[in-house]
C-alpha atoms as a PDB file:
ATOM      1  CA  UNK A   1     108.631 132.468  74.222  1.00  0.00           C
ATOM      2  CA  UNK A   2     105.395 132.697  73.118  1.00  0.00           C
ATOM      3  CA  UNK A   3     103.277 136.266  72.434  1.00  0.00           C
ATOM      4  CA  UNK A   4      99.572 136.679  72.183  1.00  0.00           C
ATOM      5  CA  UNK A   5     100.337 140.461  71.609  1.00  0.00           C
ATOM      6  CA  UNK A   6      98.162 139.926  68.700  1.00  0.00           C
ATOM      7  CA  UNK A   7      94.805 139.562  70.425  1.00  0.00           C
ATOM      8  CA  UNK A   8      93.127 142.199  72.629  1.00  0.00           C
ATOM      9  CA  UNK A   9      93.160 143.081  76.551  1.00  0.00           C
ATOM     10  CA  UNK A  10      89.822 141.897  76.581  1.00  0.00           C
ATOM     11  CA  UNK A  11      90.492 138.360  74.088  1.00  0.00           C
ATOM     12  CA  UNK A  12      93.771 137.995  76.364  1.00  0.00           C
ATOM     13  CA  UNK A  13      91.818 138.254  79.776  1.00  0.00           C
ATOM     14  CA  UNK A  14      88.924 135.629  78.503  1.00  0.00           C
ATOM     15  CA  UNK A  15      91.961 133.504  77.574  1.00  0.00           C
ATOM     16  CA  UNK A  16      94.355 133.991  80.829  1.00  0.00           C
ATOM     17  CA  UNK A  17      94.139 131.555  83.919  1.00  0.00           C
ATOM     18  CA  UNK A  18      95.354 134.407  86.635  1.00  0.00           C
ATOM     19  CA  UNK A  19      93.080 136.244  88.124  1.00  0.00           C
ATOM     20  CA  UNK A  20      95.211 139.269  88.737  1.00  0.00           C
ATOM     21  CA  UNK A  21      96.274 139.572  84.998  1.00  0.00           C
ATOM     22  CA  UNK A  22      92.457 139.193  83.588  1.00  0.00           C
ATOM     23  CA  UNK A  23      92.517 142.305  85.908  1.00  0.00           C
ATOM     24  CA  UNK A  24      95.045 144.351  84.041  1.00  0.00           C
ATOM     25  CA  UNK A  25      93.715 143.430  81.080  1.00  0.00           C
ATOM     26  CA  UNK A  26      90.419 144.324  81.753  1.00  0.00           C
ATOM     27  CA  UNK A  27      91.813 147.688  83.082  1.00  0.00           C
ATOM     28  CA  UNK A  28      93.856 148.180  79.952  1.00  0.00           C
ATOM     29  CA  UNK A  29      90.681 146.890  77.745  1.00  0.00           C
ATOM     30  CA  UNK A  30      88.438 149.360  79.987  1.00  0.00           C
ATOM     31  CA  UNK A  31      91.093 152.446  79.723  1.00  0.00           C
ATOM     32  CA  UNK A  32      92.191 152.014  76.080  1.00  0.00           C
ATOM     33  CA  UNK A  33      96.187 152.477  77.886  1.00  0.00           C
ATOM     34  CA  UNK A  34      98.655 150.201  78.902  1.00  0.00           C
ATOM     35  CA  UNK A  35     100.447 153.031  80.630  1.00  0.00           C
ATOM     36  CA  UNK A  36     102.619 152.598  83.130  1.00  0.00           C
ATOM     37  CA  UNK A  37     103.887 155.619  84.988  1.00  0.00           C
ATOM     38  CA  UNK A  38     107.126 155.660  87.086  1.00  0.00           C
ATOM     39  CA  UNK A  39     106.332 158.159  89.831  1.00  0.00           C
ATOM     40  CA  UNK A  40     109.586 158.324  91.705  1.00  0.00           C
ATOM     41  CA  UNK A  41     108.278 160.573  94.783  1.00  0.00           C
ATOM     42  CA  UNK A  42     110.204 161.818  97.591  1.00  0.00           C
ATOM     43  CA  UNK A  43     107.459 161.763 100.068  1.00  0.00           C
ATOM     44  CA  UNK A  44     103.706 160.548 100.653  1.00  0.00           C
ATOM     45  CA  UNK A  45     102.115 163.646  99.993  1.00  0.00           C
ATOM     46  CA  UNK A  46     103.708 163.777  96.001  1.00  0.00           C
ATOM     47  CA  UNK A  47     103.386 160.287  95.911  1.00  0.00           C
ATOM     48  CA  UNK A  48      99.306 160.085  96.597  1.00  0.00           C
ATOM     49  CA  UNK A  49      98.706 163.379  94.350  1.00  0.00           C
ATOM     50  CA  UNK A  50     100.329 161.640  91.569  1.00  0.00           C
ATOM     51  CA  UNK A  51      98.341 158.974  91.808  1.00  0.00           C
ATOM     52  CA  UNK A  52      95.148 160.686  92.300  1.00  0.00           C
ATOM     53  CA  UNK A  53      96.133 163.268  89.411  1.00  0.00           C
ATOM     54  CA  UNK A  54      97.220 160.455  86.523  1.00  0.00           C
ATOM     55  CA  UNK A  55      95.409 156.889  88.213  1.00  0.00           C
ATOM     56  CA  UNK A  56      92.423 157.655  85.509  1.00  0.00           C
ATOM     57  CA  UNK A  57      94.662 157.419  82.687  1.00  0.00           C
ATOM     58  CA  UNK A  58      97.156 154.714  83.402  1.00  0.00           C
ATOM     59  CA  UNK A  59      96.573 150.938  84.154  1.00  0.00           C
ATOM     60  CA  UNK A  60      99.666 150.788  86.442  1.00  0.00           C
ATOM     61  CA  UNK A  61     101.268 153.076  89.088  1.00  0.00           C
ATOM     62  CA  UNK A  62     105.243 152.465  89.346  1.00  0.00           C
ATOM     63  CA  UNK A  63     106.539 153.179  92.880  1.00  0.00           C
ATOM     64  CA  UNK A  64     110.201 152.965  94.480  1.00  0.00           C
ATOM     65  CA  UNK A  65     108.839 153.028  98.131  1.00  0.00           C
ATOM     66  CA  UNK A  66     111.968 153.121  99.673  1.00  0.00           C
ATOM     67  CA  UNK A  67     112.134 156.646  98.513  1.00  0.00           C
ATOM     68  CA  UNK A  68     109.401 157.888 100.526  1.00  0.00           C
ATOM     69  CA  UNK A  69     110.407 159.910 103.779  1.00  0.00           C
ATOM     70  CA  UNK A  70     107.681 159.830 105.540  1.00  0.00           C
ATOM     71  CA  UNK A  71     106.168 156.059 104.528  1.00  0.00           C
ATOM     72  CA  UNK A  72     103.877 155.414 107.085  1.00  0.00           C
ATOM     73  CA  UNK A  73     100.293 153.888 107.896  1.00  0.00           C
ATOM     74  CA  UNK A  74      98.827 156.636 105.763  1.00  0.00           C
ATOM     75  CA  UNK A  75     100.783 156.055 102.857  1.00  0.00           C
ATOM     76  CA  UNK A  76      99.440 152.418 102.723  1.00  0.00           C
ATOM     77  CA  UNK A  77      95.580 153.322 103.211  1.00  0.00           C
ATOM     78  CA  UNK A  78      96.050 155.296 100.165  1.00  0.00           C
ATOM     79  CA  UNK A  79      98.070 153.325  98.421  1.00  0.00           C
ATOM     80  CA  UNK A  80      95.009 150.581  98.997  1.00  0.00           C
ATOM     81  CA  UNK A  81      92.356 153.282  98.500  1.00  0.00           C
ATOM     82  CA  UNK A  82      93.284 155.133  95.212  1.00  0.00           C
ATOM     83  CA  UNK A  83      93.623 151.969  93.044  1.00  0.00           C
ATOM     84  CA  UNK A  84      90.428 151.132  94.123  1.00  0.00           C
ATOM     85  CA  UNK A  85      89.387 154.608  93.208  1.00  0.00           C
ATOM     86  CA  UNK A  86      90.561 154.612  89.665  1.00  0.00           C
ATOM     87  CA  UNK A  87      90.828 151.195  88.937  1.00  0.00           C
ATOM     88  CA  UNK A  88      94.687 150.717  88.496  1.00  0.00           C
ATOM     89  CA  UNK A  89      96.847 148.587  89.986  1.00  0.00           C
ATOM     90  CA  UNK A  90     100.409 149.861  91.500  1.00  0.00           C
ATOM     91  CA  UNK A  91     103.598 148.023  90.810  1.00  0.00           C
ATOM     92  CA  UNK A  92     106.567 148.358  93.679  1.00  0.00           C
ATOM     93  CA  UNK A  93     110.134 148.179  91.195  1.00  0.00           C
ATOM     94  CA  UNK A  94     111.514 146.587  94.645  1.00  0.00           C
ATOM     95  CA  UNK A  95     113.688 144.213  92.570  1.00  0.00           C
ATOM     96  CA  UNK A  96     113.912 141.819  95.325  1.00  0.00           C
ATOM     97  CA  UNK A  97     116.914 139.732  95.392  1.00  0.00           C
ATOM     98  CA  UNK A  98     118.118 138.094  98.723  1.00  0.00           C
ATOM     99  CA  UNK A  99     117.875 134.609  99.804  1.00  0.00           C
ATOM    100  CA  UNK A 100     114.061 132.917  99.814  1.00  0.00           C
ATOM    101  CA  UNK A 101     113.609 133.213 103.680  1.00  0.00           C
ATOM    102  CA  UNK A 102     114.769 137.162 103.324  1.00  0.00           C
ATOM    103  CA  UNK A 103     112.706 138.000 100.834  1.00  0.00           C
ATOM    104  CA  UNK A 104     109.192 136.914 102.398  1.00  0.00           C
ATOM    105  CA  UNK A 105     110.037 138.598 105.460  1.00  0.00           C
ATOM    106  CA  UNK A 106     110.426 141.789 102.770  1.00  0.00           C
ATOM    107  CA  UNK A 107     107.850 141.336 101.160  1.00  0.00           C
ATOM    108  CA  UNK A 108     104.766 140.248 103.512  1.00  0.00           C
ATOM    109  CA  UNK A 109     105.301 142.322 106.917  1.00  0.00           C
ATOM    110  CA  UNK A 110     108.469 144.181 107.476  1.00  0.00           C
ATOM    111  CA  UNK A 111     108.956 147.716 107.500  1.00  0.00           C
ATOM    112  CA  UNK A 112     107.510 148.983 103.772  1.00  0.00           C
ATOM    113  CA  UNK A 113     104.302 146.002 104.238  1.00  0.00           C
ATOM    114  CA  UNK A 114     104.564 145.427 100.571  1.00  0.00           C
ATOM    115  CA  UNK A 115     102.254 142.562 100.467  1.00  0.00           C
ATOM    116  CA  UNK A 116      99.205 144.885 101.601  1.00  0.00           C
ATOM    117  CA  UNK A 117      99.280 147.420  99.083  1.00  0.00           C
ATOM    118  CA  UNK A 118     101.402 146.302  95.861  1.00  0.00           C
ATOM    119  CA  UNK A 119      99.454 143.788  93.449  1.00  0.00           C
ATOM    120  CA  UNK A 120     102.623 143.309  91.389  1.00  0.00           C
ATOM    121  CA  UNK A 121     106.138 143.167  92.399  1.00  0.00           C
ATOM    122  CA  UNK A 122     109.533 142.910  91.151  1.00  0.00           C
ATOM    123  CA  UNK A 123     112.366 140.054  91.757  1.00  0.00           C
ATOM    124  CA  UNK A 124     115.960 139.046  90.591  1.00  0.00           C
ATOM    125  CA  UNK A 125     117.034 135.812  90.099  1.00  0.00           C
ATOM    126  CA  UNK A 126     120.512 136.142  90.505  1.00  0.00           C
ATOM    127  CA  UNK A 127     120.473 133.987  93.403  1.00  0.00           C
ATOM    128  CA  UNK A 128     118.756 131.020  91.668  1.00  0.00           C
ATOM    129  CA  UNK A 129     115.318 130.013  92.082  1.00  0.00           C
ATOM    130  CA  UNK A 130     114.960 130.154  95.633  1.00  0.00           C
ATOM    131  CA  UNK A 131     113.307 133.219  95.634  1.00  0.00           C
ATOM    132  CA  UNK A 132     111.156 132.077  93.449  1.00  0.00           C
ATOM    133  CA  UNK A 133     110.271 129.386  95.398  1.00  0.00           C
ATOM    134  CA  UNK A 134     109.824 131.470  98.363  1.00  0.00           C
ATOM    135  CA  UNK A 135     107.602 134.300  97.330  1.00  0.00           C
ATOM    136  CA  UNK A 136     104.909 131.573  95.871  1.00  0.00           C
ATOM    137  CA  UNK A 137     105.266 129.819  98.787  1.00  0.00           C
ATOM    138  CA  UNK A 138     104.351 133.125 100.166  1.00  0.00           C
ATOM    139  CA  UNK A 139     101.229 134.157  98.402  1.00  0.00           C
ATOM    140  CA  UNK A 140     100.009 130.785  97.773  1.00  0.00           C
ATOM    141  CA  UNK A 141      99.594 130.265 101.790  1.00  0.00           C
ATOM    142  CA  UNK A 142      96.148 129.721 103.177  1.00  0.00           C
ATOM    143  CA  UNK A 143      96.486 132.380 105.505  1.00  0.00           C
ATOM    144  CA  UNK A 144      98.058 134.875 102.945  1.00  0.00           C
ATOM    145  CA  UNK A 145      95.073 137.357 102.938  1.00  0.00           C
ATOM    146  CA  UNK A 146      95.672 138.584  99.173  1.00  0.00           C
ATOM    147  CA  UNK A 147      96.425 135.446  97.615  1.00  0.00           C
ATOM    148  CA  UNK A 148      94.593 136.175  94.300  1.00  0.00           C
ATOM    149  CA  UNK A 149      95.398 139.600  93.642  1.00  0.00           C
ATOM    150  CA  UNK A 150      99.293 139.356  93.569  1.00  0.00           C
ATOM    151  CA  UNK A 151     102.033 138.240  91.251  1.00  0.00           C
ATOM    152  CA  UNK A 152     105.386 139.076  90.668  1.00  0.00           C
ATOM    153  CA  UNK A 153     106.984 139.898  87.645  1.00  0.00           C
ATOM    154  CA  UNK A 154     110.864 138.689  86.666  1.00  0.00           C
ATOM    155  CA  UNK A 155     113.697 141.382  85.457  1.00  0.00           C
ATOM    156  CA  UNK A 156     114.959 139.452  82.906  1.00  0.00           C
ATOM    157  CA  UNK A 157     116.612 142.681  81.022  1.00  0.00           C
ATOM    158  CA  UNK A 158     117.297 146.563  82.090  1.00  0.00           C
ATOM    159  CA  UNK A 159     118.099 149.618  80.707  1.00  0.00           C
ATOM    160  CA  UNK A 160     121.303 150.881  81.452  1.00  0.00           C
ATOM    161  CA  UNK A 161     124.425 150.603  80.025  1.00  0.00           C
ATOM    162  CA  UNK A 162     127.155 147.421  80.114  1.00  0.00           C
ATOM    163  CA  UNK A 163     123.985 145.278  81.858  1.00  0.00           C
ATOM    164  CA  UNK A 164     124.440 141.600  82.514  1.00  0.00           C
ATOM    165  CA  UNK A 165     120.789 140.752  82.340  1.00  0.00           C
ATOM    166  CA  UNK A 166     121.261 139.530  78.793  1.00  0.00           C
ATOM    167  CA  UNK A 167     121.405 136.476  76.632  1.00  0.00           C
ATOM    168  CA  UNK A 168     121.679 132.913  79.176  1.00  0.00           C
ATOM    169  CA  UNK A 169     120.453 135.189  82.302  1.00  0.00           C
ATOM    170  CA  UNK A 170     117.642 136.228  80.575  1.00  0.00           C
ATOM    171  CA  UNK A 171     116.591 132.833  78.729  1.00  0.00           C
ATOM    172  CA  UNK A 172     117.061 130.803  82.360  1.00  0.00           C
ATOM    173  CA  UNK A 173     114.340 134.021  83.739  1.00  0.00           C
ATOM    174  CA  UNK A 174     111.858 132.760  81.081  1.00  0.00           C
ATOM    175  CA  UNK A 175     112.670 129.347  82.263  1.00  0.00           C
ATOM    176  CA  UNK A 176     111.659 129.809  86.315  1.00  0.00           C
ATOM    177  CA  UNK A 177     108.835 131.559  85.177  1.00  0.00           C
ATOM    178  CA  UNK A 178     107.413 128.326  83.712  1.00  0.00           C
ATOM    179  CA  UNK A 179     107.666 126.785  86.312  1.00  0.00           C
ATOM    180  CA  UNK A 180     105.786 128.956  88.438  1.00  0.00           C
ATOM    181  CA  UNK A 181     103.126 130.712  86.295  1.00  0.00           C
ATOM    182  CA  UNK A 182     100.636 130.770  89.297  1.00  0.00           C
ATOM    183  CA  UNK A 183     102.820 133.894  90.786  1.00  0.00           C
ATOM    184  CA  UNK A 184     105.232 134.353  87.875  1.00  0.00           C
ATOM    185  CA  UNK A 185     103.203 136.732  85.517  1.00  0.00           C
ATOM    186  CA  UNK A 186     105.734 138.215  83.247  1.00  0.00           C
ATOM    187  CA  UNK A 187     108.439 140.426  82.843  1.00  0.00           C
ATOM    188  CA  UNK A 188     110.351 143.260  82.762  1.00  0.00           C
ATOM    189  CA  UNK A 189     112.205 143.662  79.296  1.00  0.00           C
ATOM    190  CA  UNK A 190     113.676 146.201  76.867  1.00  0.00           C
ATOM    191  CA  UNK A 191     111.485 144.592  74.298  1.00  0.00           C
ATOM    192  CA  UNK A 192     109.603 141.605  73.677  1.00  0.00           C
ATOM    193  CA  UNK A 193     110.949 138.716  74.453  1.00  0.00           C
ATOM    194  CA  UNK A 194     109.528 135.818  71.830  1.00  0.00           C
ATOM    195  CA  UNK A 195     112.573 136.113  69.948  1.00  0.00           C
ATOM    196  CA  UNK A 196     113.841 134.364  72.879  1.00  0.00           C
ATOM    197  CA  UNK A 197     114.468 130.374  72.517  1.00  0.00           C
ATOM    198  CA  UNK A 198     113.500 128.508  75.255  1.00  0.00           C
ATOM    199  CA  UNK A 199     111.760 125.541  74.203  1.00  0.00           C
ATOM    200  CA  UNK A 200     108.342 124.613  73.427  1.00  0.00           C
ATOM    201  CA  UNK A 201     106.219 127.055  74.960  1.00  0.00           C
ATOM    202  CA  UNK A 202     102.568 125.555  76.412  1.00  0.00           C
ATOM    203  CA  UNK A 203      99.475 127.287  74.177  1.00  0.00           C
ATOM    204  CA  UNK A 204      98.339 129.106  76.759  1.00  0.00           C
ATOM    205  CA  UNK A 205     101.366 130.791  77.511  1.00  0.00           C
ATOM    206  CA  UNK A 206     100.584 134.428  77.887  1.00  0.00           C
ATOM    207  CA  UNK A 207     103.053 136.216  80.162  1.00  0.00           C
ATOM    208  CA  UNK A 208     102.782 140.118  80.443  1.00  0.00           C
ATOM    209  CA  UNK A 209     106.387 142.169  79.512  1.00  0.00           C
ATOM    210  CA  UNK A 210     106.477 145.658  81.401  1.00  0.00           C
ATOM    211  CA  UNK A 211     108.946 147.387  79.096  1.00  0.00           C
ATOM    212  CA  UNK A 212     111.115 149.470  81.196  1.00  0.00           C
ATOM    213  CA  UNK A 213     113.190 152.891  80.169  1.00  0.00           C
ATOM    214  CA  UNK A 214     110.367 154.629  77.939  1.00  0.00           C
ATOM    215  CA  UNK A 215     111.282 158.541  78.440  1.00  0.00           C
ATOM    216  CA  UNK A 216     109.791 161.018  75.355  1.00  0.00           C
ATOM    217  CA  UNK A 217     112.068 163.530  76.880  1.00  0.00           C
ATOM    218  CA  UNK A 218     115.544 162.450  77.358  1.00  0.00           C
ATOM    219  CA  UNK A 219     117.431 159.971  75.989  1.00  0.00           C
ATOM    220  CA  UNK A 220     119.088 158.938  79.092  1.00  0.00           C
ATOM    221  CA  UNK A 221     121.622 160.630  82.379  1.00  0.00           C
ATOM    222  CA  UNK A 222     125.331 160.758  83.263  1.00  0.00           C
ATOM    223  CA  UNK A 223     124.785 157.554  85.468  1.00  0.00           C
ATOM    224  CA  UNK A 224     124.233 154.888  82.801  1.00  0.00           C
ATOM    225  CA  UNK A 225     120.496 154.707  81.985  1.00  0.00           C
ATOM    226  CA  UNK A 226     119.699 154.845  78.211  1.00  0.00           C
ATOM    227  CA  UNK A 227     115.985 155.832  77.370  1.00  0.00           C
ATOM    228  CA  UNK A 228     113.643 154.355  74.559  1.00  0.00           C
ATOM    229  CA  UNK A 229     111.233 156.505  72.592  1.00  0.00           C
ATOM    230  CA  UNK A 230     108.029 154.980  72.886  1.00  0.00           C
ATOM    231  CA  UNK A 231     107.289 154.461  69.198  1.00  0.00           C
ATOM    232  CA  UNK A 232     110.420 151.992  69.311  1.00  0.00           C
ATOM    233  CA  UNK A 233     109.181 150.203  72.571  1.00  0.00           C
ATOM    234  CA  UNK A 234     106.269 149.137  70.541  1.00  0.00           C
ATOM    235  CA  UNK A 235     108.387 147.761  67.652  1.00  0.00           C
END
């Protein structure tokens, strides 16, 4: 796979075709930070201070919204409201995974309404490309209302210990990304992935890698997950 990890934010988002990534790059460009920060909140309240406290300083706000008690109307408005605010965008780690027809209904409408405040979401392809499929079908709709501010990003590798998202899994995620680059933007890795063989690669490739498990802290828990210092995430 191809990197242009070489260039800047503001080179890559003159270069990129999506509008959503030109976005992040710009807000990386504007914010000198790539940062983004996992804010695993029990409720709304924690959840919206977070991101009122830190949105300034990161370009992308990490949420598990399933986690949230109290998810309601409220915590969408803000959830629409503060990245407007600061200028970041927010990133739901739903890892969506079902068949295609599930996943839409998960993603635009249902209970969490992902589609209205999440620019970037999460997907696994264990199920084969369907889902793919299904979630551009989605956002490429004429009556999808956010059709140029979304994307998706594949996990194509995690964190904790004995996983399977390695080697063919993670070459055939590269793959269905090709294929769909108008709602495939990148990535999440343990590293970058252009060590990765895959074929030729077009030019322009430029897909975005959200490297998971950075923790200065710890080094990882008693239920699997291992932790990377940040200094070797940028290796």
């Amino acid at each position: 796979m191809t990197s242009k990890s070489s260039l800047t934010y503001g080179e890559r988002s003159e270069l990129h075709q999506h509008p959503l990534v030109k976005r992040l790059f710009d807000i990386a460009e504007l914010k000198k930070s790539n940062l983004v920060i996992s804010a695993d909140m029990p409720n709304t309240q924690s959840l919206l201070e977070c991101a009122d406290k830190l949105g300034p300083s990161i370009a992308v706000f990490k949420t598990h919204i399933d986690l949230i008690s109290d998810f309601g109307d409220h915590t969408v408005q803000e959830l629409k409201r503060l990245p407007e605010k600061h200028k970041f965008l927010i990133f739901e780690d739903r890892k969506l995974v079902d068949i295609g027809s599930t996943v839409q209904k998960q993603y635009h409408g249902g209970s969490l309404r992902i589609s209205e405040w999440a620019h970037i979401v999460n997907l696994i392809i264990l199920g084969g490309g369907g889902i793919v499929d299904a979630l551009t079908q989605t956002i490429e709709d004429p009556t999808f209302p956010h059709s140029h501010d979304r994307g998706f990003l594949i996990l194509a590798e995690m964190t904790s210990e004995g996983s399977l998202a390695t080697g063919s899994y993670t070459q055939k995620c590269i793959e269905m990304a090709r294929k769909s680059p108008q709602s495939m933007i990148g990535f999440v890795a343990t590293q970058a992935l252009s060590n990765i063989s895959t074929g030729d690669a077009p030019s322009d490739e430029d897909f975005v890698i959200f490297t998971t498990g950075i923790n200065s802290g710890s080094e990882g828990d008693k239920l699997g997950q291992q932790y990377q210092k940040p200094a070797d995430a940028v290796r």
